[in-house]
Protein backbone atom coordinates (compact mmCIF):
# COMPACT_ATOMS: atom_id res chain seq x y z
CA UNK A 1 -24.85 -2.30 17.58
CA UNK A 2 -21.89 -3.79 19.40
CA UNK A 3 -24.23 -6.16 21.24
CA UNK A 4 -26.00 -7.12 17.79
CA UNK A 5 -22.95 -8.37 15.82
CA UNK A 6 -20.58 -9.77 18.56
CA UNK A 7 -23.84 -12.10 18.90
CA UNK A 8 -24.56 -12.05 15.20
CA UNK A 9 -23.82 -14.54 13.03
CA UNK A 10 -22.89 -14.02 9.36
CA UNK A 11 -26.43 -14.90 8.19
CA UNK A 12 -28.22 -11.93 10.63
CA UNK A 13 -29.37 -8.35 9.81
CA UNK A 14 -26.76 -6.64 12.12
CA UNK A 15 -23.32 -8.66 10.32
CA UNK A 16 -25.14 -7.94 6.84
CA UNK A 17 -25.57 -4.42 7.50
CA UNK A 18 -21.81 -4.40 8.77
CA UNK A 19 -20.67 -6.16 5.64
CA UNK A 20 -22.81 -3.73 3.40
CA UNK A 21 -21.33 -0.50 4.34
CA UNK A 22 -17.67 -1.83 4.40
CA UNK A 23 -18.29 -3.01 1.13
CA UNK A 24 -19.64 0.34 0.06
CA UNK A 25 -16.87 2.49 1.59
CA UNK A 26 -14.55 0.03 -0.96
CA UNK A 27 -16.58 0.30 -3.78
CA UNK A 28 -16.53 4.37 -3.37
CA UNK A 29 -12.85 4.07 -3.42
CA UNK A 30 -13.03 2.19 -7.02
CA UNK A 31 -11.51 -0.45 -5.37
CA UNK A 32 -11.56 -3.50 -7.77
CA UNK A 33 -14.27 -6.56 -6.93
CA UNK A 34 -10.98 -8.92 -6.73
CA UNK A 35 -8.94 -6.65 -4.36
CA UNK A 36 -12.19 -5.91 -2.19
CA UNK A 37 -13.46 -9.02 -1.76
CA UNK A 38 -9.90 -10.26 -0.36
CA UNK A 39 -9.96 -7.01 1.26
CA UNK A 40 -12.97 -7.40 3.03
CA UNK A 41 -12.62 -11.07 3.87
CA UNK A 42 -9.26 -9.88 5.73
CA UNK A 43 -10.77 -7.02 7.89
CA UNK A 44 -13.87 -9.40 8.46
CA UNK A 45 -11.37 -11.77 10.34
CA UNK A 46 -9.71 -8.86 11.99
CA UNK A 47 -12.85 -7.44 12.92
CA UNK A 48 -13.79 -10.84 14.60
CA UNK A 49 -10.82 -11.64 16.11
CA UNK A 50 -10.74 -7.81 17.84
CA UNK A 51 -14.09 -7.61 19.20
CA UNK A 52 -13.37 -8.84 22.58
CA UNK A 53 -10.63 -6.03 22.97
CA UNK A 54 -13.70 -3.50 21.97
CA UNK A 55 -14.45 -1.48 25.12
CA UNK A 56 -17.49 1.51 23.97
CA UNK A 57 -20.02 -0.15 21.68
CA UNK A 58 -20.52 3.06 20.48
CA UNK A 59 -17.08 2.56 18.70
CA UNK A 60 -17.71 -0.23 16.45
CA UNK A 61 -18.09 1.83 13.42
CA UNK A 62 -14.73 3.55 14.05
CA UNK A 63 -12.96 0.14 14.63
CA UNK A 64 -15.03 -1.58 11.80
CA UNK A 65 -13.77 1.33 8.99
CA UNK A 66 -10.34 1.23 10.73
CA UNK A 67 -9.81 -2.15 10.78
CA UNK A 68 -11.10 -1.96 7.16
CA UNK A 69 -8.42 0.55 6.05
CA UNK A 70 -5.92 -1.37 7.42
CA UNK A 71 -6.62 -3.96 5.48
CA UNK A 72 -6.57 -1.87 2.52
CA UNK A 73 -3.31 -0.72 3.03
CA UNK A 74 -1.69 -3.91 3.86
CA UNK A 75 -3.34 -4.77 0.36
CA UNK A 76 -1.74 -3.06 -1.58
CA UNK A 77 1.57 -2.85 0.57
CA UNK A 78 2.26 -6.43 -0.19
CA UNK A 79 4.34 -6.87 -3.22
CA UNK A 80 3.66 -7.64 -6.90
CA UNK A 81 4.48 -11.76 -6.57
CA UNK A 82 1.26 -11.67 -4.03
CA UNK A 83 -0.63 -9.65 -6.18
CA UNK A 84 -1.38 -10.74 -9.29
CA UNK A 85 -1.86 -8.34 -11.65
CA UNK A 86 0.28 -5.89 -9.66
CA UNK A 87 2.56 -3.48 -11.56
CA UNK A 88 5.89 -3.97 -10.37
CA UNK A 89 8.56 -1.37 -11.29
CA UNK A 90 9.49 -2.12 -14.52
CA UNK A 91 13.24 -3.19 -15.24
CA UNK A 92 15.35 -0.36 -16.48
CA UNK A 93 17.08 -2.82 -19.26
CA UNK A 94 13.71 -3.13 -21.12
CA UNK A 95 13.04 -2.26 -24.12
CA UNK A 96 10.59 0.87 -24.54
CA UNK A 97 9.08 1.97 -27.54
CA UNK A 98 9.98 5.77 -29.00
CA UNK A 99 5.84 6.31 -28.90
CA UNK A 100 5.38 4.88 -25.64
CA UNK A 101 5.91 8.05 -23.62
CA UNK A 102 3.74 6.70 -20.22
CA UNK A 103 6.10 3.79 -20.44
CA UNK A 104 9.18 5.61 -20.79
CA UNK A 105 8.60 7.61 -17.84
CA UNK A 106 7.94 4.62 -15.61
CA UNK A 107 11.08 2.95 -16.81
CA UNK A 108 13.16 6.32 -15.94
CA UNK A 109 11.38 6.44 -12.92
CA UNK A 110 12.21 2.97 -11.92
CA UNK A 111 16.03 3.30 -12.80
CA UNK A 112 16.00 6.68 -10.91
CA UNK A 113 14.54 5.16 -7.72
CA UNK A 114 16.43 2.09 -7.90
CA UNK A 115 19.50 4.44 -8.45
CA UNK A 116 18.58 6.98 -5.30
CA UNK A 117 17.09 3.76 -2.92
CA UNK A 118 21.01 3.10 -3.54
CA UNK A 119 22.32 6.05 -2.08
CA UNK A 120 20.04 6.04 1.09
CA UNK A 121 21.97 5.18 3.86
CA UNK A 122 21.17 1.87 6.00
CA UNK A 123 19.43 0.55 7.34
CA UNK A 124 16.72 2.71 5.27
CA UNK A 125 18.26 1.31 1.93
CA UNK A 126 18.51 -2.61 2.62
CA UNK A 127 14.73 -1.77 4.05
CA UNK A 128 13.38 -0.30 0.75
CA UNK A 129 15.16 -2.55 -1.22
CA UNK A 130 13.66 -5.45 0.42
CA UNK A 131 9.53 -3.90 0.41
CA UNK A 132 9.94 -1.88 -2.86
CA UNK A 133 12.52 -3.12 -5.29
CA UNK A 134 11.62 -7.18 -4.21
CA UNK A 135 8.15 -7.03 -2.76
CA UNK A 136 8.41 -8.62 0.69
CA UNK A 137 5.99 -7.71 2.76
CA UNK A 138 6.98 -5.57 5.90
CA UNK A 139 6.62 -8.42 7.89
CA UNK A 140 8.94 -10.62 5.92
CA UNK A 141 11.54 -8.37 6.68
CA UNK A 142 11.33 -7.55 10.15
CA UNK A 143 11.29 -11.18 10.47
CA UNK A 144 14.84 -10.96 8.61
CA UNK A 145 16.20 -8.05 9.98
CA UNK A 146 15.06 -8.82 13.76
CA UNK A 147 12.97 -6.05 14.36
CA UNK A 148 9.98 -5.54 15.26
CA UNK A 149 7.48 -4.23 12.65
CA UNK A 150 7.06 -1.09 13.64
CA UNK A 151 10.36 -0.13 12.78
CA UNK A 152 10.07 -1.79 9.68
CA UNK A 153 7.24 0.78 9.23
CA UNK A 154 8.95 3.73 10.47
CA UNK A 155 11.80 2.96 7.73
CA UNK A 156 9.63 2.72 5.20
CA UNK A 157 7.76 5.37 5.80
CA UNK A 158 11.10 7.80 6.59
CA UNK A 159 12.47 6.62 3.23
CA UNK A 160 9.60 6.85 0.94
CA UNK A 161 9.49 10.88 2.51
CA UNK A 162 13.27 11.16 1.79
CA UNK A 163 12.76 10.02 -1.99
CA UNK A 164 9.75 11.83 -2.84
CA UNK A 165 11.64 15.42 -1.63
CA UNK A 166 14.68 13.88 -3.68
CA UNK A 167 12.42 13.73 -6.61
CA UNK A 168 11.00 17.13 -6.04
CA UNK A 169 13.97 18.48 -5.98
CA UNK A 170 15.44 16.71 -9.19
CA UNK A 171 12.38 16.89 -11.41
CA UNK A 172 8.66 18.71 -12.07
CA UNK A 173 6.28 15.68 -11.59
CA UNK A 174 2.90 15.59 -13.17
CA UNK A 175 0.75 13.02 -11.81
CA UNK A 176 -2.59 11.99 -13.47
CA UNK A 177 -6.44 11.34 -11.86
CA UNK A 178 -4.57 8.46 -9.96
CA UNK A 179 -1.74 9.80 -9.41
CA UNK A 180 0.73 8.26 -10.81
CA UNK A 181 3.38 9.63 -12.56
CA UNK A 182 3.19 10.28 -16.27
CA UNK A 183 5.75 13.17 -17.10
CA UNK A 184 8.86 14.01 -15.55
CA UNK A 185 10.68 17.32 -16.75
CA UNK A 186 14.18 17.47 -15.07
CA UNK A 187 15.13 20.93 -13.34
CA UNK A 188 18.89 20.35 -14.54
CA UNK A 189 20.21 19.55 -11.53
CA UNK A 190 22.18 16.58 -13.17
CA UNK A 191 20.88 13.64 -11.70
């Protein structure tokens, strides 16, 4: 199949059927039309631009989904000001409603994490302030920092781990179907 799409061209059988399953595996994921169609554009390119670098025909497939999941990631990685519609933590001076109790936990949330992001120490903090609190991208700030963006990665990822036990440990969580949070019950450990 390798063969058939590196000399395909978007109108032919082989790049349709490519473009079909990808857009499947998305639409099994209840990814929205909007996010996949950027989405697919994305690991379309990729795909192109990395089929030279393909060795084994055979792993097209693998490299095809791969390249599509990356995409998907980087996504929804990027902040809120790239994606509209994008829920960005809400700010902890707004005003909440009594009723609202979804809302409420997402603003108590959002103070606690911008409160515990805080008392990470660096360069962890300034890199989770920058990707979660701001919404650069993890590029953006490896460009800032002067690191490469792998590290930027490795941060991220170290510091997301670190807050999610912090939470654990503070409060029961109760996530719904998509899991996000929508009640937090403190254990009384006074934070």
């Amino acid at each position: 199949m390798l063969r058939e799409v590196t000399r395909a061209r978007p109108d032919d059988e082989a790049w349709a059927s490519l473009v079909d399953a990808l857009s499947r595996f998305l639409r099994a994921r209840g990814v929205p039309d909007a996010d996949a169609s950027d989405v697919l554009q994305t690991s379309l390119l990729r795909i192109v631009e990395g089929l030279d670098q393909l060795r084994d025909p055979k792993a097209l497939d693998a490299y095809a989904f791969r390249t599509l999941r990356n995409a998907l990631a980087d996504h929804y990685r990027r902040g809120p000001k790239d994606r509209p519609g994008a829920e960005a933590l809400p700010e902890p001076a707004a005003p909440v409603a009594e009723d609202d109790t979804e809302r409420r936990v997402q603003h108590l949330l959002a103070a606690w994490l911008r409160q515990e992001i805080e008392r990470l120490p660096e360069p962890t903090r300034s890199t989770l302030r920058r990707t979660e609190l701001e919404g650069q991208t993890h590029r953006e700030v490896a460009a800032a920092e002067g690191v490469t963006l792998s590290a930027i990665k490795s941060r991220v990822s170290r510091g997301l781990v670190e807050l999610r036990k912090r939470l654990r440990r503070c409060c029961e969580v109760e996530l719904d179907a998509r899991r996000r949070v929508v009640a937090l019950t403190p254990r009384g450990c006074g934070c």
